[in-house]
Protein backbone atom coordinates (compact mmCIF):
# COMPACT_ATOMS: atom_id res chain seq x y z
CA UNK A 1 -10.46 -63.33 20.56
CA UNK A 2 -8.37 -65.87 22.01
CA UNK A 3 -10.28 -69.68 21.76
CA UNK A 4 -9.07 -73.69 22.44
CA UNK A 5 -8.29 -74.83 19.30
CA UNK A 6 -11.45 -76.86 17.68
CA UNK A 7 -11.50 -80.63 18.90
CA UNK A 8 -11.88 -82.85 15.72
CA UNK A 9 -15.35 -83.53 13.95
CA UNK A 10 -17.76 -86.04 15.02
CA UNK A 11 -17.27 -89.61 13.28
CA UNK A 12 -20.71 -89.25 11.74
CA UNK A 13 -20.14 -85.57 10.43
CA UNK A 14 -19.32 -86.83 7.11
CA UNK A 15 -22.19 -89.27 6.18
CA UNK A 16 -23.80 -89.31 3.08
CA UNK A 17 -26.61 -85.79 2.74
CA UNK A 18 -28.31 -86.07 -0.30
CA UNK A 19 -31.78 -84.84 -1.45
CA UNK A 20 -32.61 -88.43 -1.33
CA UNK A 21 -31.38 -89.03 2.11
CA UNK A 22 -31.65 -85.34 4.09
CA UNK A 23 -31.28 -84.79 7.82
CA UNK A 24 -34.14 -83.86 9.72
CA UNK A 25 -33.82 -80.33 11.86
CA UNK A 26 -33.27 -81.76 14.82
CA UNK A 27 -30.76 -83.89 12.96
CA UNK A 28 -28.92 -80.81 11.71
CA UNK A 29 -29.45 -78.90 15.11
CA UNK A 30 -27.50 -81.96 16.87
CA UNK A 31 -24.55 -81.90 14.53
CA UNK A 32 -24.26 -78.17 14.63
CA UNK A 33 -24.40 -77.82 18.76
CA UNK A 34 -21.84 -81.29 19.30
CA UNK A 35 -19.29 -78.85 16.62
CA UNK A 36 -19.98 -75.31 18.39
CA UNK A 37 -19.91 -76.97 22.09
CA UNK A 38 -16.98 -78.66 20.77
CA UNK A 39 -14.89 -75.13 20.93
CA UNK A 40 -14.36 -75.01 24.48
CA UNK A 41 -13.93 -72.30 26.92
CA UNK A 42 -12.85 -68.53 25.05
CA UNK A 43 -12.33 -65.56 26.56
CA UNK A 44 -13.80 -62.80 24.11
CA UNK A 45 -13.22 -59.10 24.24
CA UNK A 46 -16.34 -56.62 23.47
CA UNK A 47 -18.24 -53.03 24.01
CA UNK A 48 -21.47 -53.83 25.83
CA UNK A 49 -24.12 -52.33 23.71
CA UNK A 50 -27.10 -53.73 25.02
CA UNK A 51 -28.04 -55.18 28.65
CA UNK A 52 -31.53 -57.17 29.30
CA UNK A 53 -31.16 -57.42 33.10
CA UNK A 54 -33.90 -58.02 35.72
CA UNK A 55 -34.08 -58.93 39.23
CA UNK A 56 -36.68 -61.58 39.33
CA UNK A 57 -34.93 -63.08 36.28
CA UNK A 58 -32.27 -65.91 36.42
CA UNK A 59 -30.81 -65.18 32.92
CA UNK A 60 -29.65 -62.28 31.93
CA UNK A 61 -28.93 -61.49 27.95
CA UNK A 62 -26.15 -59.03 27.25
CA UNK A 63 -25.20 -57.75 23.33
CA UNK A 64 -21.57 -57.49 22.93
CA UNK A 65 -20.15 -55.67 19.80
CA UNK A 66 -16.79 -55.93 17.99
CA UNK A 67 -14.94 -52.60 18.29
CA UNK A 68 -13.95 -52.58 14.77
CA UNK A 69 -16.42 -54.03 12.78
CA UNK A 70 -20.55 -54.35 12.87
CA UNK A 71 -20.03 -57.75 14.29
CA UNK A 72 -22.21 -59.06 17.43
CA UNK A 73 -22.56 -61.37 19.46
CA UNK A 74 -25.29 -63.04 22.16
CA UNK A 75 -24.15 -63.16 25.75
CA UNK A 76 -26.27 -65.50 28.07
CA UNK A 77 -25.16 -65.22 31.39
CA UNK A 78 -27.03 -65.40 35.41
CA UNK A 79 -28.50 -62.67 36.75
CA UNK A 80 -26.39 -63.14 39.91
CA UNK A 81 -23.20 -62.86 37.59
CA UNK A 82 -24.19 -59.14 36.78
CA UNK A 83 -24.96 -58.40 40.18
CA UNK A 84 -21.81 -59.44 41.46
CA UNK A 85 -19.98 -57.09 39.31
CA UNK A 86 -18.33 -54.11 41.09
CA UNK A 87 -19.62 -51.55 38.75
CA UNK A 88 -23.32 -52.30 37.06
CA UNK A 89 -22.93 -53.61 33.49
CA UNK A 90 -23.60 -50.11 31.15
CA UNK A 91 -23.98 -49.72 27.58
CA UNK A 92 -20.60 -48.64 26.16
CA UNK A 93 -18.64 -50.60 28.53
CA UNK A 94 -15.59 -52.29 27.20
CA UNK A 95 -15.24 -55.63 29.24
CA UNK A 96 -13.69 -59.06 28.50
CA UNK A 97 -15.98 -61.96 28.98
CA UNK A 98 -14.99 -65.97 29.85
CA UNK A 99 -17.56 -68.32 28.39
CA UNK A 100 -18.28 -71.36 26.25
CA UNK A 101 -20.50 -71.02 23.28
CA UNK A 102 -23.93 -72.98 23.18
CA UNK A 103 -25.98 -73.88 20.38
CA UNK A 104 -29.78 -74.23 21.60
CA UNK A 105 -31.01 -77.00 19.68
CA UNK A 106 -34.72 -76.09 20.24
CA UNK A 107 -34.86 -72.84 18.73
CA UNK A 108 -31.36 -73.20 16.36
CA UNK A 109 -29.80 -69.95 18.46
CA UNK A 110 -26.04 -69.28 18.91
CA UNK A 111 -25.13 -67.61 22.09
CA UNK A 112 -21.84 -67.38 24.54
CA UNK A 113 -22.55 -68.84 28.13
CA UNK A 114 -20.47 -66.76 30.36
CA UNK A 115 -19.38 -66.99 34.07
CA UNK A 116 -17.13 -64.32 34.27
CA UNK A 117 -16.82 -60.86 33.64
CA UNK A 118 -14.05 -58.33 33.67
CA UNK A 119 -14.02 -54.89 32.93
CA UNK A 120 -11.18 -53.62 30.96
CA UNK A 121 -9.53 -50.83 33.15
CA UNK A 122 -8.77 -47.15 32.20
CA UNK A 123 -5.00 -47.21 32.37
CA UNK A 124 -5.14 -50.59 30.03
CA UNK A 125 -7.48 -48.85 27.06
CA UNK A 126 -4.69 -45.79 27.60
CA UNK A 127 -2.04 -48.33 26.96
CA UNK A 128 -3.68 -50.20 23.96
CA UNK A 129 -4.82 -46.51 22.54
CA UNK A 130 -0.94 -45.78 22.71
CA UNK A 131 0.05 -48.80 21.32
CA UNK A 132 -2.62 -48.05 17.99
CA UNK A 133 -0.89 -44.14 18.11
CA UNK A 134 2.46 -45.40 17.51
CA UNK A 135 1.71 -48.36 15.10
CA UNK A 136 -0.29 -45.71 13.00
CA UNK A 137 2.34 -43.54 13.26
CA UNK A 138 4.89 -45.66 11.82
CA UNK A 139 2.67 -46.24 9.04
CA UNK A 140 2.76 -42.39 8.22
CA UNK A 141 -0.86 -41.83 8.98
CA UNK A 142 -0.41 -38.64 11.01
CA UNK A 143 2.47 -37.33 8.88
CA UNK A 144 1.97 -33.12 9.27
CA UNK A 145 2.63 -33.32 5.28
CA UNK A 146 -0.65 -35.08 4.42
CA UNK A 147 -2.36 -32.17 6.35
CA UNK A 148 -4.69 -30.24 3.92
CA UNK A 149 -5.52 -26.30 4.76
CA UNK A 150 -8.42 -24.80 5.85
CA UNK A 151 -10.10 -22.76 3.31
CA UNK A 152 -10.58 -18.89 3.92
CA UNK A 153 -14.15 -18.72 3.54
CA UNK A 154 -15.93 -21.84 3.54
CA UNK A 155 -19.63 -21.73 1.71
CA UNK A 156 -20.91 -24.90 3.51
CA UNK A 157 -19.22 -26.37 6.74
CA UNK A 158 -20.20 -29.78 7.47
CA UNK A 159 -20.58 -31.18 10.99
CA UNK A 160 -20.85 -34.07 12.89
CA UNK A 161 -21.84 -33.68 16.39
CA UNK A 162 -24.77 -34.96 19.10
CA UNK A 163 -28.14 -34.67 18.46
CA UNK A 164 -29.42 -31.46 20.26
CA UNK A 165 -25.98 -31.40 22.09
CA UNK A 166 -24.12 -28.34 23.49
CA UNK A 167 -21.51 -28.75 21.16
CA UNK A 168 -23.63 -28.23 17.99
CA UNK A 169 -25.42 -25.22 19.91
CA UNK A 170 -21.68 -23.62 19.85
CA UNK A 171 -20.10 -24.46 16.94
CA UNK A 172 -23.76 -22.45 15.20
CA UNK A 173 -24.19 -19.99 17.50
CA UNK A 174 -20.53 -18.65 17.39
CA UNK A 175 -19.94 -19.27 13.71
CA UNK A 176 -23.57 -17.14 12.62
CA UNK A 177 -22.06 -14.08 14.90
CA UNK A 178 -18.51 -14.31 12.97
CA UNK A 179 -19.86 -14.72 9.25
CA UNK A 180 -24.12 -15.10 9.29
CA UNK A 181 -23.82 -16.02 5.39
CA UNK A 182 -21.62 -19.32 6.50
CA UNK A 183 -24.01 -22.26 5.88
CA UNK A 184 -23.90 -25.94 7.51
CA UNK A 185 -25.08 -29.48 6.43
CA UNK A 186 -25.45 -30.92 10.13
CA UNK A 187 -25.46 -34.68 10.95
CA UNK A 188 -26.56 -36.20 14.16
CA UNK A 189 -25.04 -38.95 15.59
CA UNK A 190 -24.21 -41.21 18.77
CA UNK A 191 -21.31 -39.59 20.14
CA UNK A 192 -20.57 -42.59 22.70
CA UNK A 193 -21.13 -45.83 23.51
CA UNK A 194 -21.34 -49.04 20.03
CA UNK A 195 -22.73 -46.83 17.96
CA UNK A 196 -20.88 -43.58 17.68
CA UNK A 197 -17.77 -45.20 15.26
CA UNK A 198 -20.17 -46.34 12.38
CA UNK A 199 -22.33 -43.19 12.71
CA UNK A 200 -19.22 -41.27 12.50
CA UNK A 201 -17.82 -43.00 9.61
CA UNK A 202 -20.98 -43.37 7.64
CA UNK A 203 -21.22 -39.44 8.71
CA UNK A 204 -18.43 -38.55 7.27
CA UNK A 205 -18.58 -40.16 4.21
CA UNK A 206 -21.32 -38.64 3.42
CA UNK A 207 -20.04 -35.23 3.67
CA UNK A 208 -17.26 -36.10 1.81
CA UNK A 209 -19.26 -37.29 -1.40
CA UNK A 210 -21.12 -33.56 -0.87
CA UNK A 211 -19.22 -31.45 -3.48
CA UNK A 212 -20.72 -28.43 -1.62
CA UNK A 213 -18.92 -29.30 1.73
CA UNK A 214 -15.56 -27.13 2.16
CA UNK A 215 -14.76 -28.52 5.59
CA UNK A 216 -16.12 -31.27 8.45
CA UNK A 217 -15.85 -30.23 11.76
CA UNK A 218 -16.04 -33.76 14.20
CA UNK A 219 -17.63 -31.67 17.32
CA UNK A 220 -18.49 -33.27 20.68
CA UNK A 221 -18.42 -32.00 24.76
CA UNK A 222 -16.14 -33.03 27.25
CA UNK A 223 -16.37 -36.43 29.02
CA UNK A 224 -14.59 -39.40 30.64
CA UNK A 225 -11.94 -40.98 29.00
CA UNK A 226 -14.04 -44.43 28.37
CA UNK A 227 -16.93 -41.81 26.78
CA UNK A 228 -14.45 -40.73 24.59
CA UNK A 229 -12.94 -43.98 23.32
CA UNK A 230 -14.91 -44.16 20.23
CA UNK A 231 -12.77 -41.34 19.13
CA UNK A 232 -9.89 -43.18 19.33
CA UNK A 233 -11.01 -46.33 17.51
CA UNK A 234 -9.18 -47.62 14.51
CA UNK A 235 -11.92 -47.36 12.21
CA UNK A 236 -13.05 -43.91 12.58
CA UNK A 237 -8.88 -42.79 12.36
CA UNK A 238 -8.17 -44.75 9.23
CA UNK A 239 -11.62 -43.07 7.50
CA UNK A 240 -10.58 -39.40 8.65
CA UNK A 241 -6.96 -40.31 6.98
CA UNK A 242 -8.51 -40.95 3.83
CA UNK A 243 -10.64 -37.67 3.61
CA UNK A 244 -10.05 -35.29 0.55
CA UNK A 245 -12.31 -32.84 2.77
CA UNK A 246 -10.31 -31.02 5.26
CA UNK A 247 -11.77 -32.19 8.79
CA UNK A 248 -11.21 -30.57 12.23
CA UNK A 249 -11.32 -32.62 15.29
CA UNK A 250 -12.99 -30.47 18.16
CA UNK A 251 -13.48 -33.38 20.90
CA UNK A 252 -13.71 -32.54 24.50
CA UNK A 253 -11.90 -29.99 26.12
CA UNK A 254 -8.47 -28.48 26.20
CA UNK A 255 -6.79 -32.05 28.35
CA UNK A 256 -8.70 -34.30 25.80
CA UNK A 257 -6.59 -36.02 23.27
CA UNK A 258 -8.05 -38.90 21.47
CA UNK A 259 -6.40 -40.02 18.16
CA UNK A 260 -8.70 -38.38 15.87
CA UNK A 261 -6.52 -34.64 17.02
CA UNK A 262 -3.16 -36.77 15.36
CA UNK A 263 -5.10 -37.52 12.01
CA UNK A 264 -7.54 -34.39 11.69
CA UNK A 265 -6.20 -31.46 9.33
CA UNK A 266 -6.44 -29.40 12.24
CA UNK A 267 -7.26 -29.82 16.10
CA UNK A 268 -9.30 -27.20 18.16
CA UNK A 269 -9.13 -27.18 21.92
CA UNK A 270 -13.13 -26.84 22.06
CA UNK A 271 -16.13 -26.85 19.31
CA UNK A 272 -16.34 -22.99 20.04
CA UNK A 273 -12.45 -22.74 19.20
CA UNK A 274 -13.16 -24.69 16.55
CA UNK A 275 -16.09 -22.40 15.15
CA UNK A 276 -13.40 -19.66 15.49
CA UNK A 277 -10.98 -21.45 13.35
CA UNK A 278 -13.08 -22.44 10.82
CA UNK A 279 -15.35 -19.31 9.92
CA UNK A 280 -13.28 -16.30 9.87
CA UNK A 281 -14.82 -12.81 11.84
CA UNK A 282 -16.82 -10.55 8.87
CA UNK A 283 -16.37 -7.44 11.71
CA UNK A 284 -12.54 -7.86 12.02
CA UNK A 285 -12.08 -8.85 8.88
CA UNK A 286 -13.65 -5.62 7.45
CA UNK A 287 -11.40 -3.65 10.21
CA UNK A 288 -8.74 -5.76 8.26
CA UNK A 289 -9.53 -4.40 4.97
CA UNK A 290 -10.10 -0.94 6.05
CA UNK A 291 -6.63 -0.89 7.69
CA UNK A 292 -4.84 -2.77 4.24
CA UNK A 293 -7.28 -0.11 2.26
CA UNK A 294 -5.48 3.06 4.39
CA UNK A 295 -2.26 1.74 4.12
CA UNK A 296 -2.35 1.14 0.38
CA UNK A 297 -3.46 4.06 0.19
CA UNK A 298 -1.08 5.87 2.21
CA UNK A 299 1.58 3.65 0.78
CA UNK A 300 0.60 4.81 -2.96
CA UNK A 301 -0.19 8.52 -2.29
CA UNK A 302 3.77 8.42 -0.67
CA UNK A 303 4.96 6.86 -4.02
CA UNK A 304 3.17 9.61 -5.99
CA UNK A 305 4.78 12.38 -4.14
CA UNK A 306 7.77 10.46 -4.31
CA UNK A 307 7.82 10.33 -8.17
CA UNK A 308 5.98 13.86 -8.37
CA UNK A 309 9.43 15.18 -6.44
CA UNK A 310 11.92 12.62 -8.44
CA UNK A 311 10.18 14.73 -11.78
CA UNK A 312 10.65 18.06 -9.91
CA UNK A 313 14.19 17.53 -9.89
CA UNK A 314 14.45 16.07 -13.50
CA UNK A 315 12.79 19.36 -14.78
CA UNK A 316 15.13 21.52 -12.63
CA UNK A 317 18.24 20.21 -14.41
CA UNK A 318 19.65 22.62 -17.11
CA UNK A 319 19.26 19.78 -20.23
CA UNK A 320 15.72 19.24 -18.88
CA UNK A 321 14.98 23.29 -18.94
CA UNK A 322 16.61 23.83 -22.63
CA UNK A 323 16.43 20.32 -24.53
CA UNK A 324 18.61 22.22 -26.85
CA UNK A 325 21.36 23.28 -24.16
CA UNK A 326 23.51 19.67 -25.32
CA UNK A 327 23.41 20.85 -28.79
CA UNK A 328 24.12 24.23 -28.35
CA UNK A 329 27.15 23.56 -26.16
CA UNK A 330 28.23 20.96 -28.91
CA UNK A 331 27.63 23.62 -31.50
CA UNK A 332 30.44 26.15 -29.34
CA UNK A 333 32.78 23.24 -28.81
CA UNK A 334 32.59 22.99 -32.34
CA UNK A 335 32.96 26.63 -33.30
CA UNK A 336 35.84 26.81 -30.83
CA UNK A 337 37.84 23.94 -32.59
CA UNK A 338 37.23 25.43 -35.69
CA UNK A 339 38.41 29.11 -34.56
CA UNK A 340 41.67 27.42 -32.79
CA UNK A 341 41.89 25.22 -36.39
CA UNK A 342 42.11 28.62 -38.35
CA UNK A 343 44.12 30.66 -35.65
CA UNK A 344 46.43 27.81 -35.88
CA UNK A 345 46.39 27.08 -39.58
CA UNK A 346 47.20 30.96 -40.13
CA UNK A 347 49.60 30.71 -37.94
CA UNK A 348 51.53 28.08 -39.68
CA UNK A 349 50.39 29.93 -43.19
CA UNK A 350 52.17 32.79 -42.33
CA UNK A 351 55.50 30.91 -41.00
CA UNK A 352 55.74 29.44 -44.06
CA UNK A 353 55.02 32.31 -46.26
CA UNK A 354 57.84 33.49 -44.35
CA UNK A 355 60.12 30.56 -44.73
CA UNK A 356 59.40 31.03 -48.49
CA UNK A 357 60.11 34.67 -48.72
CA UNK A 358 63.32 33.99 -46.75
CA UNK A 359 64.13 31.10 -48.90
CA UNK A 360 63.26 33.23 -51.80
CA UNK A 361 65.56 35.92 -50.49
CA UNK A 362 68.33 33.64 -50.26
CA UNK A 363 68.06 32.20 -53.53
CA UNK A 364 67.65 35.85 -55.12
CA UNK A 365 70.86 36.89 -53.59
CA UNK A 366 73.05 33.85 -54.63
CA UNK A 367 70.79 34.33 -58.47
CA UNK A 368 72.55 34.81 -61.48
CA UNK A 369 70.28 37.57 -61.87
CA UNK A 370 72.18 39.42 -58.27
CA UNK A 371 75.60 38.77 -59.71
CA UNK A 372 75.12 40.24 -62.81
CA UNK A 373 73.96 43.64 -60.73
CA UNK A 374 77.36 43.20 -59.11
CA UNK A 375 78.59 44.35 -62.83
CA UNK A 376 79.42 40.33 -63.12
CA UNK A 377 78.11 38.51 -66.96
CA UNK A 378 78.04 35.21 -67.79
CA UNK A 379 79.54 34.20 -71.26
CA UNK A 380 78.09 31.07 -72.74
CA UNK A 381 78.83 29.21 -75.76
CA UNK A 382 76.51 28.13 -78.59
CA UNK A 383 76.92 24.65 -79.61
CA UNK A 384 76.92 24.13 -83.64
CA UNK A 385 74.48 21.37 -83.23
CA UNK A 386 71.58 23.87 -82.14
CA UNK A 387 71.49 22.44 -78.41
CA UNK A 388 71.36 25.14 -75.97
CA UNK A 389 73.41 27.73 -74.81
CA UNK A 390 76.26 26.04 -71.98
CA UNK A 391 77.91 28.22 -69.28
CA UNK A 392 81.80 28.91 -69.89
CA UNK A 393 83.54 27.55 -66.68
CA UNK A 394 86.57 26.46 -68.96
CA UNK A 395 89.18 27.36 -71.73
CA UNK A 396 88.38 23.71 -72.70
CA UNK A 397 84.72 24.43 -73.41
CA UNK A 398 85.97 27.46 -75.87
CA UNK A 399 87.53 26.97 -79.47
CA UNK A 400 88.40 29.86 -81.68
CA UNK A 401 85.88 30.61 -83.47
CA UNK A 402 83.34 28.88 -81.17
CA UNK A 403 80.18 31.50 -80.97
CA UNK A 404 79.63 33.14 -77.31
CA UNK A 405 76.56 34.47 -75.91
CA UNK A 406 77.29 37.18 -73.04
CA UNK A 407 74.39 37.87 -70.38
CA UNK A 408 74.83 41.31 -69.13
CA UNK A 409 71.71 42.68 -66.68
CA UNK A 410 70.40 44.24 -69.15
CA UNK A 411 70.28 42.08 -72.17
CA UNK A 412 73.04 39.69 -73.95
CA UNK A 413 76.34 40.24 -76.77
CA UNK A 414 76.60 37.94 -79.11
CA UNK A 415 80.69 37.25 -79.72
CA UNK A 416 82.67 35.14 -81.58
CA UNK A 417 86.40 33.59 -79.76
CA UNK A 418 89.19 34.64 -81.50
CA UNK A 419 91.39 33.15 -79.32
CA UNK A 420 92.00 30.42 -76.32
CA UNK A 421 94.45 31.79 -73.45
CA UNK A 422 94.51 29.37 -70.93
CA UNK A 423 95.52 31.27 -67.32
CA UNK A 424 99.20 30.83 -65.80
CA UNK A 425 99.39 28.27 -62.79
CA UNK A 426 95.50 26.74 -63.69
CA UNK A 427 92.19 27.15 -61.92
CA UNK A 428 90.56 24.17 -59.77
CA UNK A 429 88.05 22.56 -61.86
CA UNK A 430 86.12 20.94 -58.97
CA UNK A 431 85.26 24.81 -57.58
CA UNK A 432 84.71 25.93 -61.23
CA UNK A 433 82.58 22.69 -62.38
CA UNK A 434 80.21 23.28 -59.35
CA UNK A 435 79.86 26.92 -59.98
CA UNK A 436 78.88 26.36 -63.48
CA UNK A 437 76.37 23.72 -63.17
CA UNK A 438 74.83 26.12 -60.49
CA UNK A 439 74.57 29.43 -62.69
CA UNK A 440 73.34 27.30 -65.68
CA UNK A 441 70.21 26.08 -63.46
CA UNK A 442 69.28 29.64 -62.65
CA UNK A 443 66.59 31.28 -65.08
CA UNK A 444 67.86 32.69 -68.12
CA UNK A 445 66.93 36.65 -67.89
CA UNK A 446 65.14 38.00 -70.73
CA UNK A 447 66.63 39.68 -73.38
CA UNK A 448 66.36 43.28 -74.64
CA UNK A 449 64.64 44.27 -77.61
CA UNK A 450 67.19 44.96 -80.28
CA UNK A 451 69.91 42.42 -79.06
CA UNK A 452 71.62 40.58 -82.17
């Protein structure tokens, strides 16, 4: 409300009040109406909520509310003022008014006297409604993320609508064919005009303190953009923004868009689309489960033969058919190694049997035992200190008289040197030496019974 700035007190405003010395009423009626008249010409901005208009009357009395808050104010203006107007003064109207306030000292009443009257036009309230959309959008108010969801299956749906309107008729009429166990908690309100934004609010308060309420559905018909103002008050948009309660804005028809569709959870072209949104269908909703039921069960009886063929095969399989098969084929692999260890350990058995017997051969043939079958004997002499028998490969290793053993193949002479003849020209020692030392490491043959 725009106003002249206050003119300064009265000189007498401040003189002594005491219970000693108190102003009369008419005292205290003139003080108050020289301050109020004092105020000067406004110009004051309002809904018209109530209009006490006659012909034969020369005052007329208008009640103009604060858009915002439960705040009023008396309007005393001529009867010829309101008939001048282009459009009749109606509840509901928002209009901005040009008087100067006046205290009436004989009955102690405040009211504005006002000369002139202007409606606020359609394409203005669009601009200020725009102007509230994008300061409350900067603020975050309709951010999509502070949405809540609708639940499934709501036990209780709350709703707000006209009293006996078409738009309560709907919203129960199509939600009791879709689910008829779905129950409501209805409240009545004004749905235009002062009254519907605190009806609205106090409304939906006190669904939202109702534990049993799921979801608030804000229903109301179609209408003109001034009857639907109330929807885009401040107020009612800052209360829906605080709800815990999920709330669905279903106002007007599919071109309607008042503020409330920004801020609701969710927005529904009409109260019938909202009825649809909100209670679910029990008919296709059964056809729902009966289709998920058939292709579960389609979907498990496919993984059964599935698995029922993935076992088939399993049980074909050779180690499925004879568990034992592994075992037995480890078994053979075994035996075979084993048969190929022997085959191949006889094998090299019997190559070096034969080595040996060849070896054996060998060392028969170059044996002391062979040469003496040549008609060869090997003469040995008998050392006097009782140490064995040495070969003779020498006339050194001989003295006269030195006693000699002679191996023949059949048995051994036992001799005596009676003399040392050492051969003409010599013999090579080296040859001789190596020869000895071999015949003296063969095995000394046994001798015969009877040999001296």
């Amino acid at each position: 409300m725009a106003s002249q700035p206050a003119s300064q007190p009265p000189p007498n405003s401040h003189q002594a009040n005491t219970a000693d010395s108190p102003w009369a009423v008419h005292e205290l009626n003139s003080k108050v109406k020289q301050w109020i008249e004092r105020l000067g010409h406004v110009w004051v901005e309002g809904q018209v909520t109530q209009v006490n208009m006659k012909s034969t009357w020369k005052l007329s009395y208008v009640t103009l509310r604060d858009v915002d808050q439960e705040m009023s104010i008396q309007i005393t203006t001529s009867t010829a003022t309101l008939r001048d107007l282009p459009t009749p003064l109606r509840n509901g109207d928002r209009v901005v008014m040009y008087g100067k306030p006046a205290f009436y000292a004989g009955r102690g009443t405040f009211s504005l006297w006002v000369t002139r009257i202007r409606p606020v036009g359609v394409g203005e309230l669009l601009a200020r409604i725009e102007q509230l959309k994008q300061a409350l959008a900067a603020e975050g108010v309709f951010d999509p993320r502070l949405k809540s969801a609708l639940p499934f299956l709501p036990h209780r749906v709350g709703l707000v609508t006209g009293r006996g309107s078409a738009a309560e008729r709907d919203v129960l009429s199509v939600a009791q064919d879709r689910w008829p166990q779905v129950q409501f908690e209805v409240i009545n309100t004004a749905v235009q005009g002062p009254n519907t934004v605190p009806e609205v609010v106090r409304a939906l308060q006190t669904l939202e303190d109702d534990p049993r309420v799921d979801v608030i559905i804000v229903a109301r018909g179609g209408g003109s953009v001034e009857d639907l103002l109330p929807f885009s008050e401040e107020a009612l948009i800052r209360q829906v923004s605080r709800m815990r309660t999920p709330v669905v804005s279903a106002i007007g028809h599919e071109p309607d868009s008042p503020l409330l569709d920004n801020v609701a959870d969710l927005r529904a072209a009409t109260p019938t689309d909202a009825a649809k949104r909100v209670v679910p269908d029990v008919v296709a909703e059964r056809q729902l489960i009966g289709e998920l039921r058939q292709r579960s069960s389609a979907a498990l009886r496919g993984w059964v033969a599935s698995e029922k063929r993935n076992l088939q095969q399993l049980y074909s399989r050779p180690a499925m058919a004879d568990p034992m098969l592994p075992v037995t084929r480890q078994q053979e692999l075994i035996g075979e190694a084993l048969r190929r260890k022997d085959r191949a350990l006889g094998v090299t058995v019997r190559d070096m049997r034969n080595q040996i017997s060849s070896l054996k051969a060998q060392v028969n043939a170059l044996g002391p035992s062979q040469t003496l079958a040549r008609g060869y004997s090997i003469v040995q002499v008998v050392p006097r200190d009782g140490s064995g028998p040495q070969v003779v490969t020498t006339v050194d290793d001989v003295q006269p008289g030195s006693q000699l053993r002679i191996r023949v193949p059949d048995g051994s002479v036992t001799a005596a040197a009676m003399a040392v003849q050492a051969a003409p020209g010599g013999v090579d020692k080296k040859t001789d030496s190596s020869n000895s030392r071999e015949n003296a490491d063969q095995p000394e043959a046994p001798e015969s019974e009877g040999q001296q």
